[in-house]
PDB file of N, CA and C in Angstrom:
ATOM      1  N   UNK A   1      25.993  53.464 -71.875  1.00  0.00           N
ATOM      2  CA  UNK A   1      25.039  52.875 -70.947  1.00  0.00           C
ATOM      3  C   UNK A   1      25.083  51.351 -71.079  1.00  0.00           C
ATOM      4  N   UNK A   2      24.931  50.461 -69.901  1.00  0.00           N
ATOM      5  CA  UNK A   2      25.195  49.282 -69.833  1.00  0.00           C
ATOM      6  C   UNK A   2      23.769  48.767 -70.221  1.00  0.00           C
ATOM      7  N   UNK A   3      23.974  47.529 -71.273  1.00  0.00           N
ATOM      8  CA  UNK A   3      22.562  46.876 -71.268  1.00  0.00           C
ATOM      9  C   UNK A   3      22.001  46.152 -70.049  1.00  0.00           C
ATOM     10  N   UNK A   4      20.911  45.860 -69.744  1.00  0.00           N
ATOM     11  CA  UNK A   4      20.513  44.852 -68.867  1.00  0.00           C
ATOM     12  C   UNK A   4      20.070  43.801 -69.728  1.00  0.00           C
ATOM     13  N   UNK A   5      20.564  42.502 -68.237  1.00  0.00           N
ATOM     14  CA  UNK A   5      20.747  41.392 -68.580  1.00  0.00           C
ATOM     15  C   UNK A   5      19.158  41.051 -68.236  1.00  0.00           C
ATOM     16  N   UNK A   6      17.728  40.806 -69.438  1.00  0.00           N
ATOM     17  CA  UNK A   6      16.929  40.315 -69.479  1.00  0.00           C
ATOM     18  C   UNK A   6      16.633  39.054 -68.361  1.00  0.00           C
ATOM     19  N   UNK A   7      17.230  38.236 -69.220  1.00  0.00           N
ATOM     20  CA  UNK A   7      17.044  37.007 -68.247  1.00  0.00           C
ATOM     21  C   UNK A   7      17.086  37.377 -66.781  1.00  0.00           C
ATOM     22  N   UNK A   8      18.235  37.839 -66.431  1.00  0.00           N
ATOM     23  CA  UNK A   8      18.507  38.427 -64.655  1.00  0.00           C
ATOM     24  C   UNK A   8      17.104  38.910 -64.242  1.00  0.00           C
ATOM     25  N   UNK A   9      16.351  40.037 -65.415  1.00  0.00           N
ATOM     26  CA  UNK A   9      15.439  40.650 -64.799  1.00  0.00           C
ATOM     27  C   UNK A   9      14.057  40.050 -65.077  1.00  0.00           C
ATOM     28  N   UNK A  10      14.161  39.092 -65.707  1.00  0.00           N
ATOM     29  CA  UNK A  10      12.241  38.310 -65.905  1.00  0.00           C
ATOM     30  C   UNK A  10      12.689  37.209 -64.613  1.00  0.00           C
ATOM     31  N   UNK A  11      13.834  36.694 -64.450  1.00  0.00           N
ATOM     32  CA  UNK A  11      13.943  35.590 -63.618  1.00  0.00           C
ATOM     33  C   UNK A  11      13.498  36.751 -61.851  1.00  0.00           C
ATOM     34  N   UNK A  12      13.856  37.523 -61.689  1.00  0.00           N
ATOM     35  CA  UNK A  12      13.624  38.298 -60.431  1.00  0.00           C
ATOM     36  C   UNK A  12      12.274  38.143 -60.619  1.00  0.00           C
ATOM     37  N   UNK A  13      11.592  38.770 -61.519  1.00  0.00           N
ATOM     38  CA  UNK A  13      10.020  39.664 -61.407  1.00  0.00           C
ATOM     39  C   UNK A  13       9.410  38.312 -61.331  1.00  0.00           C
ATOM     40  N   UNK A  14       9.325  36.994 -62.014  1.00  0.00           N
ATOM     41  CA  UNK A  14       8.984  35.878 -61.921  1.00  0.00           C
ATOM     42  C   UNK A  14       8.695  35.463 -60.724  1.00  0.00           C
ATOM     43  N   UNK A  15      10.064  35.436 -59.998  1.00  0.00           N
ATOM     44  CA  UNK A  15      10.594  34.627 -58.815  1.00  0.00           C
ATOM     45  C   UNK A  15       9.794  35.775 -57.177  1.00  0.00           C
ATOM     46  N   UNK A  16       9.439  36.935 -57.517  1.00  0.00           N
ATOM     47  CA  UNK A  16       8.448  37.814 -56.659  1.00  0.00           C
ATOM     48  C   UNK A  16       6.996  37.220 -56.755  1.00  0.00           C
ATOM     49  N   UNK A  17       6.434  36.439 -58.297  1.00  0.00           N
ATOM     50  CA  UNK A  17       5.419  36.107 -57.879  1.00  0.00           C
ATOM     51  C   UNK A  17       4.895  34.732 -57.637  1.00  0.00           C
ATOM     52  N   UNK A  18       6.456  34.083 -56.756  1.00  0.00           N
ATOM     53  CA  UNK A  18       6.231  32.538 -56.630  1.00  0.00           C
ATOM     54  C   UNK A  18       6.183  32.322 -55.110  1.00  0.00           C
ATOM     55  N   UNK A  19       5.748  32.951 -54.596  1.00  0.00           N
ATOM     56  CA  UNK A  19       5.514  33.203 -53.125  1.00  0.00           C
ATOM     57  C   UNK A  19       5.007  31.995 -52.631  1.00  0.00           C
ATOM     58  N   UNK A  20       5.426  31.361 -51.762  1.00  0.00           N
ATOM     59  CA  UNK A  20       4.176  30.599 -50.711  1.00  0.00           C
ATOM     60  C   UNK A  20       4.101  31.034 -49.626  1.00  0.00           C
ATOM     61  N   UNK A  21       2.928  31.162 -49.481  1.00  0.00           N
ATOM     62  CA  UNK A  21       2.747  31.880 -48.153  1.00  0.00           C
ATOM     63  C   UNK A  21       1.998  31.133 -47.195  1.00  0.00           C
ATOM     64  N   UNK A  22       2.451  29.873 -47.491  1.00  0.00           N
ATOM     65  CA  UNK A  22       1.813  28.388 -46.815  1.00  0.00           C
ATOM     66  C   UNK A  22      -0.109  28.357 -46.150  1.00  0.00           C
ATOM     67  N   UNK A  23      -0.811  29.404 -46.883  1.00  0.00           N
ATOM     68  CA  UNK A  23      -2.303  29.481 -46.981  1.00  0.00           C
ATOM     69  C   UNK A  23      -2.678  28.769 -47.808  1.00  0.00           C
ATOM     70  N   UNK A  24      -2.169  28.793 -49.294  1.00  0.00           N
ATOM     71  CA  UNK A  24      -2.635  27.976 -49.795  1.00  0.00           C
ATOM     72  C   UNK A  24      -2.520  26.728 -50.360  1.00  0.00           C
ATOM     73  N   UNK A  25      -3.689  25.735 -50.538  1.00  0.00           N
ATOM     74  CA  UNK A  25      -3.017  24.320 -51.299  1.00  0.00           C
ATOM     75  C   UNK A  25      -2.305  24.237 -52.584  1.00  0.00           C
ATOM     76  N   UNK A  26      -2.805  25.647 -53.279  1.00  0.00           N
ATOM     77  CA  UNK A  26      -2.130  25.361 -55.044  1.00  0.00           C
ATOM     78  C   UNK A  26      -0.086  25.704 -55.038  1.00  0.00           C
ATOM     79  N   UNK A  27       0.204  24.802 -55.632  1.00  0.00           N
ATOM     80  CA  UNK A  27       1.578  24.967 -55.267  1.00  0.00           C
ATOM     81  C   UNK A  27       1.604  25.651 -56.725  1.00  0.00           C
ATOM     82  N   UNK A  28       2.541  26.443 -56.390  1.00  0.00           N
ATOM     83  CA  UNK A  28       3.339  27.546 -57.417  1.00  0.00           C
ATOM     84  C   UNK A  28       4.705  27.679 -57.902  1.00  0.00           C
ATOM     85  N   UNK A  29       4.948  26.950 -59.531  1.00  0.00           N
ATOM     86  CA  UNK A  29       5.962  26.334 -59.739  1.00  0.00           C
ATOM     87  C   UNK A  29       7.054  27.604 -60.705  1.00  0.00           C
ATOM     88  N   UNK A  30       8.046  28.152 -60.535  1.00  0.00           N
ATOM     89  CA  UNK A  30       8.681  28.330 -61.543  1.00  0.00           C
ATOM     90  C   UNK A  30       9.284  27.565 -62.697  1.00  0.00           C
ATOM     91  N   UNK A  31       9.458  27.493 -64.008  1.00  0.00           N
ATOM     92  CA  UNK A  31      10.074  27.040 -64.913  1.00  0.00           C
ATOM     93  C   UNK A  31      10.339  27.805 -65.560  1.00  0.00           C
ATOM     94  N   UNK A  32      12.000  28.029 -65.467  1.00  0.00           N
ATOM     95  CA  UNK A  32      13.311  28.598 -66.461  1.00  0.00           C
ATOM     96  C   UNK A  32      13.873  27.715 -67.272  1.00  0.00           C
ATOM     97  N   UNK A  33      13.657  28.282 -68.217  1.00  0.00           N
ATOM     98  CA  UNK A  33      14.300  27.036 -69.559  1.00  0.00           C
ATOM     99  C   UNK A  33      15.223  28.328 -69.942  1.00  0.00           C
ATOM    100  N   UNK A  34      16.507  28.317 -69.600  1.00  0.00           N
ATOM    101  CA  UNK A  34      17.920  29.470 -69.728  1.00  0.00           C
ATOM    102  C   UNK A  34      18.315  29.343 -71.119  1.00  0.00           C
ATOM    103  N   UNK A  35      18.199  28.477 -71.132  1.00  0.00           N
ATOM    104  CA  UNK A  35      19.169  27.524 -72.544  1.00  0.00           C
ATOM    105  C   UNK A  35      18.400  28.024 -74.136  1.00  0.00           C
ATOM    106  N   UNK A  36      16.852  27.689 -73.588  1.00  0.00           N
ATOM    107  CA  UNK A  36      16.190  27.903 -74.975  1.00  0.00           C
ATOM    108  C   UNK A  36      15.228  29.440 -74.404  1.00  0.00           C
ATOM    109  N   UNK A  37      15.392  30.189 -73.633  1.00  0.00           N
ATOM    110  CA  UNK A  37      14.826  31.112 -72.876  1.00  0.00           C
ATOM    111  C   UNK A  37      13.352  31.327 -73.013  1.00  0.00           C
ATOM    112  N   UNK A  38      12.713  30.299 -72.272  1.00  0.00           N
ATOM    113  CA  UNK A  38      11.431  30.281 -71.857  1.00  0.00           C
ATOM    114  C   UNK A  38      11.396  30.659 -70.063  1.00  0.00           C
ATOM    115  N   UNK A  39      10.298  31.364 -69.695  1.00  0.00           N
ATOM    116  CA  UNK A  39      10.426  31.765 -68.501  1.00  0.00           C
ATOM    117  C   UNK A  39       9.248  31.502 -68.109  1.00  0.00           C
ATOM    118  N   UNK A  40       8.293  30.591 -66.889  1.00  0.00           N
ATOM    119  CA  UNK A  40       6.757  30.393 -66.910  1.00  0.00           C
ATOM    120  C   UNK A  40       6.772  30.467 -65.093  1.00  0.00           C
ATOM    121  N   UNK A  41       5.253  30.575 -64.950  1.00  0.00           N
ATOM    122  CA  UNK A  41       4.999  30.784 -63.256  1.00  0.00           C
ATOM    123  C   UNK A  41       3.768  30.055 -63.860  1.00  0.00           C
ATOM    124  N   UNK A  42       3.790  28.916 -63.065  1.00  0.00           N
ATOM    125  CA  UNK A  42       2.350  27.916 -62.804  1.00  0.00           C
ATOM    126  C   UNK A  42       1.529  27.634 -62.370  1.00  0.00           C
ATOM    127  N   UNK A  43       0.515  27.570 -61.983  1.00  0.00           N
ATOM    128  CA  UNK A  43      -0.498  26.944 -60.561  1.00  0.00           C
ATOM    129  C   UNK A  43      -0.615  25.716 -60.470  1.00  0.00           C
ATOM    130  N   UNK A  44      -0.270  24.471 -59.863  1.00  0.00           N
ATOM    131  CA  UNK A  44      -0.811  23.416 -59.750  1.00  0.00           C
ATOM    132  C   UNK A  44      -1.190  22.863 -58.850  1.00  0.00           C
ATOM    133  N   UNK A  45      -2.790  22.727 -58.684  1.00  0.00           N
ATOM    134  CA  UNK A  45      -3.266  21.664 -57.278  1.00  0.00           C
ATOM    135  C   UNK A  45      -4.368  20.760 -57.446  1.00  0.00           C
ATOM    136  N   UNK A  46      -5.247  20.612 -56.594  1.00  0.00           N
ATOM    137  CA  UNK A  46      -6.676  19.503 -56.749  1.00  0.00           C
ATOM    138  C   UNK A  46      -7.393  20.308 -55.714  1.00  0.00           C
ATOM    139  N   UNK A  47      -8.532  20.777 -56.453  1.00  0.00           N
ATOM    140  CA  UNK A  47      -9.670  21.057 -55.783  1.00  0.00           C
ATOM    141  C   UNK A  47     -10.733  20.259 -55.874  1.00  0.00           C
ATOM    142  N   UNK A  48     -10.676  19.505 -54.456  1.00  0.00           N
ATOM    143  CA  UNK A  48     -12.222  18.256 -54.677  1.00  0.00           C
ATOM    144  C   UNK A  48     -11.578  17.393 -56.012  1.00  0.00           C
ATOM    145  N   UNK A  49     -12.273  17.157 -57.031  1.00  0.00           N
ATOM    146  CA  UNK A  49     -12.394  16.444 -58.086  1.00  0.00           C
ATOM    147  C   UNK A  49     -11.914  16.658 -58.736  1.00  0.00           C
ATOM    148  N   UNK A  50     -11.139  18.137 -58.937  1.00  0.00           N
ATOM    149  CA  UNK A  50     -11.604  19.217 -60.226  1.00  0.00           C
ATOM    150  C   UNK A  50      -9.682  19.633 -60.355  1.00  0.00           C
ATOM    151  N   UNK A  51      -8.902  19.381 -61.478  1.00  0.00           N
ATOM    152  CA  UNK A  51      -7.434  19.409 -61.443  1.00  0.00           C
ATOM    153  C   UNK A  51      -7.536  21.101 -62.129  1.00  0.00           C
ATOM    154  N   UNK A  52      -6.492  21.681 -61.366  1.00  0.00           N
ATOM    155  CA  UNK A  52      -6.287  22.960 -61.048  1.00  0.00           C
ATOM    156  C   UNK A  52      -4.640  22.763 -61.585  1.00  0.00           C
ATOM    157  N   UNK A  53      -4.790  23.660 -63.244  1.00  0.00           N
ATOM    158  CA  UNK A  53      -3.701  23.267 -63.650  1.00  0.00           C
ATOM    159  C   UNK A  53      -3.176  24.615 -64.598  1.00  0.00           C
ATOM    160  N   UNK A  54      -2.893  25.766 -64.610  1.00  0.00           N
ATOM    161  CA  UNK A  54      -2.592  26.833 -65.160  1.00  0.00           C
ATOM    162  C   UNK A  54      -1.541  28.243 -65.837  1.00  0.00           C
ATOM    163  N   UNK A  55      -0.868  28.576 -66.741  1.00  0.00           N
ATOM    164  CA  UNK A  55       0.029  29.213 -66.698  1.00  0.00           C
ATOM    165  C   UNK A  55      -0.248  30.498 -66.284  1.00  0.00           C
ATOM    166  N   UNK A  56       0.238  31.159 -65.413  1.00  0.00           N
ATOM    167  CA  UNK A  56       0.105  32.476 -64.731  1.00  0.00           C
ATOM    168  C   UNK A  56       0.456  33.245 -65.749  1.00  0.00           C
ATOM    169  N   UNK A  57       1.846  33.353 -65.765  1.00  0.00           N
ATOM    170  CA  UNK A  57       2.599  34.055 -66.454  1.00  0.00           C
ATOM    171  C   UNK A  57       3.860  33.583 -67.448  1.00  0.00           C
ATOM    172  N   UNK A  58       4.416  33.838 -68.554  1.00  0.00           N
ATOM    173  CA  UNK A  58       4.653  33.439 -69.785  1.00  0.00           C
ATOM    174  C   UNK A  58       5.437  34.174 -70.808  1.00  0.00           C
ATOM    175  N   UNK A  59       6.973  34.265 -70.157  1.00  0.00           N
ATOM    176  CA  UNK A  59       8.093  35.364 -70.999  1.00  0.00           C
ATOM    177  C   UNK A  59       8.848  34.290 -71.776  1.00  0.00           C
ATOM    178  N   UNK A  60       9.044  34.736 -72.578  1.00  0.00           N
ATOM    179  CA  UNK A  60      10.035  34.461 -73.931  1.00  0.00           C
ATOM    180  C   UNK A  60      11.160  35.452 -74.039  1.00  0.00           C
ATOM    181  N   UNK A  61      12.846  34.799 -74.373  1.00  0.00           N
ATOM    182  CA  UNK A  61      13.332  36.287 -75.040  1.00  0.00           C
ATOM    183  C   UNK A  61      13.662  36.055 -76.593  1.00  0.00           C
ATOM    184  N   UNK A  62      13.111  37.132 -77.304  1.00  0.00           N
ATOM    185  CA  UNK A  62      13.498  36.256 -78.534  1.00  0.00           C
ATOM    186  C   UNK A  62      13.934  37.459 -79.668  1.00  0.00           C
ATOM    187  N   UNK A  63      15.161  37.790 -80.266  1.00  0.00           N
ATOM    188  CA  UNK A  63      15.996  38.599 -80.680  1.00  0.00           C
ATOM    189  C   UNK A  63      15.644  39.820 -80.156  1.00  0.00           C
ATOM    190  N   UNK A  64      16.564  39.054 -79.120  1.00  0.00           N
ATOM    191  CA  UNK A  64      16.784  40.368 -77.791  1.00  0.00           C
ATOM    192  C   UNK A  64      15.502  41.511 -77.653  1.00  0.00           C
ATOM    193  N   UNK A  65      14.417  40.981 -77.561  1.00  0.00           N
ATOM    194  CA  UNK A  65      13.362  41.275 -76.781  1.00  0.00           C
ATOM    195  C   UNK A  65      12.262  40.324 -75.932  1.00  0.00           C
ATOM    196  N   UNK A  66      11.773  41.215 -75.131  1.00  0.00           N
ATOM    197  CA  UNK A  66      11.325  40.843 -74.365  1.00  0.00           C
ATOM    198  C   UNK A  66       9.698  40.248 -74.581  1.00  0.00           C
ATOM    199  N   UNK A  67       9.525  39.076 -74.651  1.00  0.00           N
ATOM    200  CA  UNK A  67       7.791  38.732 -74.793  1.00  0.00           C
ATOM    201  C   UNK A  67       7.165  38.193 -74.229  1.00  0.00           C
ATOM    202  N   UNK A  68       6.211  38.586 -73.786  1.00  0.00           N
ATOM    203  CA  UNK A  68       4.901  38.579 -72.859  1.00  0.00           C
ATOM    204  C   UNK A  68       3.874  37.612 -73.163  1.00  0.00           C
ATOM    205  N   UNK A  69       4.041  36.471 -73.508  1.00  0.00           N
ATOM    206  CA  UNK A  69       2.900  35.634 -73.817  1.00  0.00           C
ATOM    207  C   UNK A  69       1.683  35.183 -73.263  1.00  0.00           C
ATOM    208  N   UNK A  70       1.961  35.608 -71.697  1.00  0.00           N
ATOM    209  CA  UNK A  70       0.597  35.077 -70.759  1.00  0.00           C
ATOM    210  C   UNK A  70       0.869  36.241 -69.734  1.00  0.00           C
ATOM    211  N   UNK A  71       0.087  36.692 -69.500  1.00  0.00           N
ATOM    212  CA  UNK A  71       0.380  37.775 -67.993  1.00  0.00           C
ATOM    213  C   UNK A  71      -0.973  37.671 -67.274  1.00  0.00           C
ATOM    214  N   UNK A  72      -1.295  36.720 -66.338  1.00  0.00           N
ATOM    215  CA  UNK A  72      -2.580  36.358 -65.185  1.00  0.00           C
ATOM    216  C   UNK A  72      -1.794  37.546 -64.283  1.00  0.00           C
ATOM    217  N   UNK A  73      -1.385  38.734 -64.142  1.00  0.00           N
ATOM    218  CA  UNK A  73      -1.258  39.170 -62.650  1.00  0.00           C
ATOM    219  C   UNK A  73      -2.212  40.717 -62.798  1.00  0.00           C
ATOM    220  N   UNK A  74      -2.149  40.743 -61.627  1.00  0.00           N
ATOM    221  CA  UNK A  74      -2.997  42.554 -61.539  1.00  0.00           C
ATOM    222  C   UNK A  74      -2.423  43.219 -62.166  1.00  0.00           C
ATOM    223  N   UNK A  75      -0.528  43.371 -61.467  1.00  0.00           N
ATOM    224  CA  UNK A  75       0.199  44.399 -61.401  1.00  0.00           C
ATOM    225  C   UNK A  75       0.631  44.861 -63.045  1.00  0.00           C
ATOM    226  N   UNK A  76       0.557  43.540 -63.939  1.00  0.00           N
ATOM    227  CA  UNK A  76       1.064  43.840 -65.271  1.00  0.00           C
ATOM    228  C   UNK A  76       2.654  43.271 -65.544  1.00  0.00           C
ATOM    229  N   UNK A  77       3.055  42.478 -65.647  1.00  0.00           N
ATOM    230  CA  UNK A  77       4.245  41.807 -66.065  1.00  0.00           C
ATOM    231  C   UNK A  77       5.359  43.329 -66.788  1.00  0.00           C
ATOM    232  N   UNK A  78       4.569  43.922 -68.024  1.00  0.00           N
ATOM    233  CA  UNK A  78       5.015  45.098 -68.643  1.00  0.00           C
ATOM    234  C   UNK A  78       5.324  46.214 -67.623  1.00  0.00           C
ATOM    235  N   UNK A  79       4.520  46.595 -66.805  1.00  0.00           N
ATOM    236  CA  UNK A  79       4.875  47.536 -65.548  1.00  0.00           C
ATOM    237  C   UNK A  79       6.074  47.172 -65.279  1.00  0.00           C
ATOM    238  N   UNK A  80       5.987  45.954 -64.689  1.00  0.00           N
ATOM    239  CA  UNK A  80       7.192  45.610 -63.907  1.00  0.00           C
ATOM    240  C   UNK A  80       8.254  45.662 -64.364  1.00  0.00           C
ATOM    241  N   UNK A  81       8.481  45.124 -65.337  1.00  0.00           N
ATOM    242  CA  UNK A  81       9.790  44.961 -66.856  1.00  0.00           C
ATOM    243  C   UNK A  81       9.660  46.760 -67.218  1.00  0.00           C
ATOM    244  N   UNK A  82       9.065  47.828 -67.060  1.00  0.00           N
ATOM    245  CA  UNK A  82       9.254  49.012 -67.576  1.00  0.00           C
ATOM    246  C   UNK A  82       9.927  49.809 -66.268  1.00  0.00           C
ATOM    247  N   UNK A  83       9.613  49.381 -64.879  1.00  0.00           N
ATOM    248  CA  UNK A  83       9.869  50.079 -63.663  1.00  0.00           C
ATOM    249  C   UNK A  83      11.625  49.302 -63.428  1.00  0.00           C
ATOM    250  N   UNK A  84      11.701  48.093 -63.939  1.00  0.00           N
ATOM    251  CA  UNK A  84      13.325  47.729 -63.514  1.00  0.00           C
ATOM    252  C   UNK A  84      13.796  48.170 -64.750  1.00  0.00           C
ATOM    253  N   UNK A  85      13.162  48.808 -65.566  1.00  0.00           N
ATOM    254  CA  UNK A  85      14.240  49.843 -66.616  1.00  0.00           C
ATOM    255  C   UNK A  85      14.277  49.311 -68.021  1.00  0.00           C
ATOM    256  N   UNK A  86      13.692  48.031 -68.307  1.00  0.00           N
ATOM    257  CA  UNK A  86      13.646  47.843 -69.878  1.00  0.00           C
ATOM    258  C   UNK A  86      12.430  49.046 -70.619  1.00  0.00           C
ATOM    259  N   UNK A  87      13.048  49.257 -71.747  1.00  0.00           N
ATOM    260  CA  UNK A  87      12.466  49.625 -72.585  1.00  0.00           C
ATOM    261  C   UNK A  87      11.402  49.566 -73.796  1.00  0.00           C
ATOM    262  N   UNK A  88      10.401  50.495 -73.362  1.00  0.00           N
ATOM    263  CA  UNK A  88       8.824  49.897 -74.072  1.00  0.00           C
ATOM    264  C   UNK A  88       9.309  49.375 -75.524  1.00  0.00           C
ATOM    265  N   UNK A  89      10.207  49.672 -76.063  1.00  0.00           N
ATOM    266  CA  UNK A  89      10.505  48.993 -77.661  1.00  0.00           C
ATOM    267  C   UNK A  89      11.443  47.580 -77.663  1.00  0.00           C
ATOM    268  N   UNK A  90      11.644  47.019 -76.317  1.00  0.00           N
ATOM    269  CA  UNK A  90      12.295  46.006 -75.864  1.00  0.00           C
ATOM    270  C   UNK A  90      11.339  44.920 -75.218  1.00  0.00           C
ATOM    271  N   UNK A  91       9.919  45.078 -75.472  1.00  0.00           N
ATOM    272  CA  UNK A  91       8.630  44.270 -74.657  1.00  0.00           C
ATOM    273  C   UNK A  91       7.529  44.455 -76.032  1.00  0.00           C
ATOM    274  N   UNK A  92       7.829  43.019 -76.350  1.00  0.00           N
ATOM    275  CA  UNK A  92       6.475  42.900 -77.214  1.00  0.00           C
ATOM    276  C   UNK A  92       5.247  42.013 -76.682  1.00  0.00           C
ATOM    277  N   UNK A  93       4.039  42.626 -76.567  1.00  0.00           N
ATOM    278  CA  UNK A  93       2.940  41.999 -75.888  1.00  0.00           C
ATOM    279  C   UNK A  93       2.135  41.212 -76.942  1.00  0.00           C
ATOM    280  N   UNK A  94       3.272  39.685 -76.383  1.00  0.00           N
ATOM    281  CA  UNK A  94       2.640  38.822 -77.460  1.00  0.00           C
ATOM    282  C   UNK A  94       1.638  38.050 -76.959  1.00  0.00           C
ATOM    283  N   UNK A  95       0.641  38.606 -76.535  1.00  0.00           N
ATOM    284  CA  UNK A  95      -0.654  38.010 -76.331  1.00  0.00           C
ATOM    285  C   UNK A  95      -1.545  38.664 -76.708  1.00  0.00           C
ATOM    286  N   UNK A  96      -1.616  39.775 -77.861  1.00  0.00           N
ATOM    287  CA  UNK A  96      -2.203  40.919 -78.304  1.00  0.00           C
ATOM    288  C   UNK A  96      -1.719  40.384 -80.049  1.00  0.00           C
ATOM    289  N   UNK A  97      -3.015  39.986 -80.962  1.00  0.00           N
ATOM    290  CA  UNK A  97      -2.921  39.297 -82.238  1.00  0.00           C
ATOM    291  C   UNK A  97      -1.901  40.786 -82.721  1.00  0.00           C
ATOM    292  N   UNK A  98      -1.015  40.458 -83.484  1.00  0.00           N
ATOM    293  CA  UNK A  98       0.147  41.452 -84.263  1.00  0.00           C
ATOM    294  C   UNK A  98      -0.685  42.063 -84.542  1.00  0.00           C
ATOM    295  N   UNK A  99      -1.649  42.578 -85.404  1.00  0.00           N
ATOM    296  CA  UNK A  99      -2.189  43.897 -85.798  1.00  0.00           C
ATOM    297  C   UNK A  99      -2.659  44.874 -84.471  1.00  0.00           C
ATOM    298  N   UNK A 100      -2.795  44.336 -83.787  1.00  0.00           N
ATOM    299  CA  UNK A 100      -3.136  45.068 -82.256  1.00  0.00           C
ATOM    300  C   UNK A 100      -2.413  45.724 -81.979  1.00  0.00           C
ATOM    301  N   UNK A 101      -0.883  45.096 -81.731  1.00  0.00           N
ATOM    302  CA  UNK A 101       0.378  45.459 -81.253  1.00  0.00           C
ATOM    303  C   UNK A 101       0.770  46.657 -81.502  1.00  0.00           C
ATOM    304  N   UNK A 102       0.102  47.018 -82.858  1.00  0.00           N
ATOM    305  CA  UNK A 102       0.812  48.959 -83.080  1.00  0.00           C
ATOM    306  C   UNK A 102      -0.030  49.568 -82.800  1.00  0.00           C
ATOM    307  N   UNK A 103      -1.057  49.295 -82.339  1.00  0.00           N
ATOM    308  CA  UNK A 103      -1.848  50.641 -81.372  1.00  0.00           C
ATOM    309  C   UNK A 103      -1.534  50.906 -79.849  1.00  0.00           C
ATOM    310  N   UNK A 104      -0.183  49.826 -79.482  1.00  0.00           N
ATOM    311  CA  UNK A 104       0.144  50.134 -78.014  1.00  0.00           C
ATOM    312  C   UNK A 104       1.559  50.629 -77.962  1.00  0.00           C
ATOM    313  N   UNK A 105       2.228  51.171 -76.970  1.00  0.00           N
ATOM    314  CA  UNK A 105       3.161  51.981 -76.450  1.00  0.00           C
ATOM    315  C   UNK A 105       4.172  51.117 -76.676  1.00  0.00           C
ATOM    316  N   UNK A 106       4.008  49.396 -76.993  1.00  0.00           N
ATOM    317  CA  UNK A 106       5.259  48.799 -76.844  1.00  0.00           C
ATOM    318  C   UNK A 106       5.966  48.192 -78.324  1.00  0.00           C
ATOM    319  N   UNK A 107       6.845  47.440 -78.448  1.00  0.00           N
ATOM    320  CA  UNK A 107       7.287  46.739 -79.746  1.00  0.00           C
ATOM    321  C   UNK A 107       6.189  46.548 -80.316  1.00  0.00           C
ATOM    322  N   UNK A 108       6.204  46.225 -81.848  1.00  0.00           N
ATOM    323  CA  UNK A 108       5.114  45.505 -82.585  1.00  0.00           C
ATOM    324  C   UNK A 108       5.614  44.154 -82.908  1.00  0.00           C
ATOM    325  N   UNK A 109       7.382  43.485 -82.849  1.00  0.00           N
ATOM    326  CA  UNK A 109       7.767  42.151 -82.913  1.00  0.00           C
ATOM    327  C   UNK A 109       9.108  42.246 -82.628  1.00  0.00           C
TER     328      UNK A 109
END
């Protein structure tokens, strides 16, 4: 069985939730760092006074797994990464303090 190429597949699921759908003012930035494999989805705008500045979402790959450091979406970042076929022991939900981590379905590191 062929591995999948991570990066290929956080850069897709990323790049689905960078939509503009020219409604709104907050612009929505991807940043791929390939090299040192950081993967981020941003919000940045100005409401009135008030700077509107946020990480959505927040993958890492780091000995060859997959990590979850920020996930702002409904759908679940992990869904998504489990439905294009990675494997729950290939996704560590690192936004869950390590002792947490082994009471869930996925990696513990």
């Amino acid at each position: 069985m062929e591995r999948i190429d991570y990066a290929q597949v956080i850069e897709k699921i990323l790049t689905r939730h960078c939509v503009d759908d020219g409604k709104n003012s907050t612009e929505t930035q991807l940043i791929f760092d390939t090299k040192r494999h950081h993967y981020q989805v941003l919000n940045i705008a100005w409401k009135e006074q008030i700077r509107v500045y946020g990480v959505i979402i927040h993958v890492d790959l780091k000995d060859n797994k997959i990590w979850i450091q920020r996930d702002g979406t409904e759908i679940g970042i992990a869904n998504e990464l489990l439905a294009a076929g990675v494997p729950k022991h290939d996704i560590v939900l690192g936004f869950h303090a390590p002792y947490k981590r082994g009471f869930t379905d996925f990696a513990v590191d």
